[in-house]
C-alpha atoms as a PDB file:
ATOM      1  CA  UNK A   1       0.000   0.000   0.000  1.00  0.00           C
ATOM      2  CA  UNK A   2       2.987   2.362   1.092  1.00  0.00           C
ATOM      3  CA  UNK A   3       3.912   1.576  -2.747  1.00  0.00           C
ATOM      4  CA  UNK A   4       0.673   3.047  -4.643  1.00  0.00           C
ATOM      5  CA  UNK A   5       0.435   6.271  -2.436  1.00  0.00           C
ATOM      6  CA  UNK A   6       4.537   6.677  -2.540  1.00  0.00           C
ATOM      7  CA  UNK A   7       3.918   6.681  -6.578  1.00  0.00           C
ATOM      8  CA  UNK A   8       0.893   8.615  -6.798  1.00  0.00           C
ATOM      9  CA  UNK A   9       2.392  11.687  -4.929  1.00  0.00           C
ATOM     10  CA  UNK A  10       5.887  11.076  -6.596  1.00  0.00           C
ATOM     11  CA  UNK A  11       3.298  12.111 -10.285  1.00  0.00           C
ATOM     12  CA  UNK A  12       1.695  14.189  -8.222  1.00  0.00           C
ATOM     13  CA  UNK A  13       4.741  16.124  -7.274  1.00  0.00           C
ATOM     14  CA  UNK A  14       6.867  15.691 -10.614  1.00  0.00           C
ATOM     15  CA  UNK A  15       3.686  16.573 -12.478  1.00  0.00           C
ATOM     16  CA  UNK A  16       3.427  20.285 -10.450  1.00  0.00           C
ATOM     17  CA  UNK A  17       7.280  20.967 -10.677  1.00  0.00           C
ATOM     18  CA  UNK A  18       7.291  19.926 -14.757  1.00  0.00           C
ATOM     19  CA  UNK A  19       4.286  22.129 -15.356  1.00  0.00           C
ATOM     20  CA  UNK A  20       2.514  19.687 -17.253  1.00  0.00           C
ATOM     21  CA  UNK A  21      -0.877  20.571 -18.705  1.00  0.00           C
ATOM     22  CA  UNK A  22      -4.106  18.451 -18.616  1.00  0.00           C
ATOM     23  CA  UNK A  23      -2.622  16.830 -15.072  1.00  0.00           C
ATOM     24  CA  UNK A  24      -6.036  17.569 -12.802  1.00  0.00           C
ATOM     25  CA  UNK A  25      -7.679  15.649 -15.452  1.00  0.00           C
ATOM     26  CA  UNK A  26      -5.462  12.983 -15.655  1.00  0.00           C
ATOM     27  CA  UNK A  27      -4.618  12.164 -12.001  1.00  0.00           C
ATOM     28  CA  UNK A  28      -8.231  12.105 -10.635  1.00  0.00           C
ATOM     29  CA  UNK A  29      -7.980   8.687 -11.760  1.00  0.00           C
ATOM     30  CA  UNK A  30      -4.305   7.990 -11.052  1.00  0.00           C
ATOM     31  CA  UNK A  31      -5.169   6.406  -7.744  1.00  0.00           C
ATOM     32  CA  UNK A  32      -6.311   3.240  -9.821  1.00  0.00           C
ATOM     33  CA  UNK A  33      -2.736   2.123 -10.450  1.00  0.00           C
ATOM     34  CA  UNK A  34      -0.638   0.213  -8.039  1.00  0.00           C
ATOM     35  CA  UNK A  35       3.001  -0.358  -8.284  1.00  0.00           C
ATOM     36  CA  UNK A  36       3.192  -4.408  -7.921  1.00  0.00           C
ATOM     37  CA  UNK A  37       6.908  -4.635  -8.212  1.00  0.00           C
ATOM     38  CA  UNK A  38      10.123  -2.570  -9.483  1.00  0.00           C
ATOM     39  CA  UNK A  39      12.803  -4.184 -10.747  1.00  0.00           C
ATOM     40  CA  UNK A  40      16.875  -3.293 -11.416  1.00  0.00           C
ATOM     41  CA  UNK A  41      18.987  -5.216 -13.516  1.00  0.00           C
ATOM     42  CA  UNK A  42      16.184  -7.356 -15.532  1.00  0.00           C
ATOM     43  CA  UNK A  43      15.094  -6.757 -18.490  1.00  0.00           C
ATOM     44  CA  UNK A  44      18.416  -5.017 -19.953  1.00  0.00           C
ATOM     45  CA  UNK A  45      21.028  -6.721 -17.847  1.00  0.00           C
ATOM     46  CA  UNK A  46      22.148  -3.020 -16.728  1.00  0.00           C
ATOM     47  CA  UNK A  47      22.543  -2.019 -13.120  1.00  0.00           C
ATOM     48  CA  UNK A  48      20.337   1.157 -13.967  1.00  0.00           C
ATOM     49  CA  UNK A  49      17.823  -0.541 -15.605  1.00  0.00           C
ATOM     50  CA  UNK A  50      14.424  -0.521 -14.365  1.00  0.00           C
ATOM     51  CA  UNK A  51      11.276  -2.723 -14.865  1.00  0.00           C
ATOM     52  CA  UNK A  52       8.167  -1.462 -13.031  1.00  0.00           C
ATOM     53  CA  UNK A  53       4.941  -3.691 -13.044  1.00  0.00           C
ATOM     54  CA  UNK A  54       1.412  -2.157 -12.221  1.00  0.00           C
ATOM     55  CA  UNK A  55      -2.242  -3.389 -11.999  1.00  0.00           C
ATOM     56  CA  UNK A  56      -5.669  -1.557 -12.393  1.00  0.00           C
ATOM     57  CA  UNK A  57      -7.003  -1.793  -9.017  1.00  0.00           C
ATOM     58  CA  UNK A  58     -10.778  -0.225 -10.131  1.00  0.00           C
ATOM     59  CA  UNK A  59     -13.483  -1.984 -11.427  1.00  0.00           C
ATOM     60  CA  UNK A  60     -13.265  -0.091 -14.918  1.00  0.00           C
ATOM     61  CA  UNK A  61     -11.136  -0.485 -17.633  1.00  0.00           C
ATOM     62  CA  UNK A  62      -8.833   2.419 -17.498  1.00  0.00           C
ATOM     63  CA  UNK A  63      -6.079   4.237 -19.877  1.00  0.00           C
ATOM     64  CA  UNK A  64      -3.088   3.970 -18.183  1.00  0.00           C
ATOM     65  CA  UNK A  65       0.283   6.325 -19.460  1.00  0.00           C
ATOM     66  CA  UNK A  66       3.868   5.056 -17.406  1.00  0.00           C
ATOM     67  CA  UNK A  67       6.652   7.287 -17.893  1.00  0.00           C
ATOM     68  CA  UNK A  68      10.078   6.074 -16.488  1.00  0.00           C
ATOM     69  CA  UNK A  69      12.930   8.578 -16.274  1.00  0.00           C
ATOM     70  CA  UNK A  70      16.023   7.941 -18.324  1.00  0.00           C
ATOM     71  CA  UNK A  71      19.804   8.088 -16.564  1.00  0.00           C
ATOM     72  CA  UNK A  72      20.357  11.190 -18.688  1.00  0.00           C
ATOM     73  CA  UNK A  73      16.998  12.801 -17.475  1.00  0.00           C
ATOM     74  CA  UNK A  74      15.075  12.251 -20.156  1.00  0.00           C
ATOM     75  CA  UNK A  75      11.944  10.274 -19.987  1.00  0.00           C
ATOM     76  CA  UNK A  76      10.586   7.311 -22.110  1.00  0.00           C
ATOM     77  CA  UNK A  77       6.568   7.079 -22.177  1.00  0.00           C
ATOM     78  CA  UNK A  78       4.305   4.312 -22.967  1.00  0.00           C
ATOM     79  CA  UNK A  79       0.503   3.776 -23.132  1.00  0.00           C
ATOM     80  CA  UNK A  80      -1.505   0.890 -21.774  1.00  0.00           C
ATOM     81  CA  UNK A  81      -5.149   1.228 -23.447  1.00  0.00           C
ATOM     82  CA  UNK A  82      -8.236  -0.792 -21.502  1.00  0.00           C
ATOM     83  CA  UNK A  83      -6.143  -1.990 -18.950  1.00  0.00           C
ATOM     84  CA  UNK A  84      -9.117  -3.709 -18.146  1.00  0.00           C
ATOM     85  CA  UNK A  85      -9.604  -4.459 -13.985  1.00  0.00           C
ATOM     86  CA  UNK A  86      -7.152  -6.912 -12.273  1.00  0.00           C
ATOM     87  CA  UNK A  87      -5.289  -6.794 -15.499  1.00  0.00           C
ATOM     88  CA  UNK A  88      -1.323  -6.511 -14.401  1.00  0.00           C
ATOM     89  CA  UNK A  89       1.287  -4.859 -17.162  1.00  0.00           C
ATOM     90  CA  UNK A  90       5.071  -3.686 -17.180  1.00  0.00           C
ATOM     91  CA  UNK A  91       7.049  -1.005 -18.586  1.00  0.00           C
ATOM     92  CA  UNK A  92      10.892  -0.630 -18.562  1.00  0.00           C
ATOM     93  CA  UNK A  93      13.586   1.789 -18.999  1.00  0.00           C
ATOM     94  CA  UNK A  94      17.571   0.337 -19.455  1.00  0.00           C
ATOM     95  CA  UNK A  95      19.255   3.336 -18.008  1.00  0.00           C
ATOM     96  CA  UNK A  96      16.911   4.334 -15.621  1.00  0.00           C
ATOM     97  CA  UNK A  97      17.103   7.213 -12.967  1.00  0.00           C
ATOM     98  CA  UNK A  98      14.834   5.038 -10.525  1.00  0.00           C
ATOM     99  CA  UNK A  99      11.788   7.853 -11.237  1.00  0.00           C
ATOM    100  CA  UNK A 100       8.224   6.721 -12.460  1.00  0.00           C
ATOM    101  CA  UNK A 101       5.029   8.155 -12.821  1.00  0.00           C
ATOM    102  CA  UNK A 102       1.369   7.486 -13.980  1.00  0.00           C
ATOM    103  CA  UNK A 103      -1.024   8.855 -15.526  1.00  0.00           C
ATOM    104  CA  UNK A 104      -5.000   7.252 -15.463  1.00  0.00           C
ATOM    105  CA  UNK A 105      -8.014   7.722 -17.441  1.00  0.00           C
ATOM    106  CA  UNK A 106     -10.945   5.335 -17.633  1.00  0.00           C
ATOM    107  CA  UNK A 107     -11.258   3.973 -20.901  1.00  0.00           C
ATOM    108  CA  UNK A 108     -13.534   5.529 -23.113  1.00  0.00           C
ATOM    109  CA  UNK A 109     -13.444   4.087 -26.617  1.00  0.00           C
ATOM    110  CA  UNK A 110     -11.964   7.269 -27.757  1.00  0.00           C
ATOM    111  CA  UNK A 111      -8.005   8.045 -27.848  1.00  0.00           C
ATOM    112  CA  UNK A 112      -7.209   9.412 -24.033  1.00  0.00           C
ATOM    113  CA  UNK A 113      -5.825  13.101 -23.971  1.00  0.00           C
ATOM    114  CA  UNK A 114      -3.387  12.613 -21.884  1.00  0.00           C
ATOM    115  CA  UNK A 115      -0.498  15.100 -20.760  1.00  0.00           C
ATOM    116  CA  UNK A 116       2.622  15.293 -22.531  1.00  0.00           C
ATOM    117  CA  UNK A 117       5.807  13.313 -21.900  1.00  0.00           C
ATOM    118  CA  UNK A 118       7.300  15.327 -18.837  1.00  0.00           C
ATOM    119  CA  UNK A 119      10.591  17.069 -20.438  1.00  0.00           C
END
């Protein structure tokens, strides 16, 4: 549990300093994503490289964006569309700063506006 509410205020936070727009939208529904694990050293074989697996903990499908931030401070997006309830996925970085975030929207059917890739 510490997990999920460490996360959501680490977007919440990195989403306010980055001045990203569309964020009140997006995070309203952020609280539907728990981290299940985060992993160094697995998918790449690097010591900086980071796996992070997450579940949708609603009862909706939702629209989930990760972002993981790169060891140069850059960050690599992906999106996760009807992540249907239950339903468990991963993202990964291989030269990873050991920063995440996420983004939530329940699906609608329709491409999700969500904010930008933090810069």
């Amino acid at each position: 549990m510490k997990r999920c509410r460490i996360s959501f205020l680490l977007a919440v936070v990195t989403s306010a300093v980055l001045g990203l727009s569309h964020v009140g939208i997006a995070m309203a529904q952020s609280q539907c994503v728990r981290v299940v694990n985060v992993q160094r050293d697995f998918e790449c074989g690097q010591p900086d490289d980071m796996t992070v697996t997450y579940t949708n903990v609603c009862n909706a499908p939702m629209d989930i964006k990760v972002c993981i931030q790169n060891a140069n401070r850059t960050w690599t997006c992906g999106l996760n569309l009807n992540t249907q309830p239950g339903e468990q996925a991963t993202y990964y970085s291989c030269h990873s700063s050991g920063r995440y975030m996420f983004w939530a929207l329940r699906t609608t059917g329709v491409y999700p506006s969500m904010p930008p890739d933090p810069r």
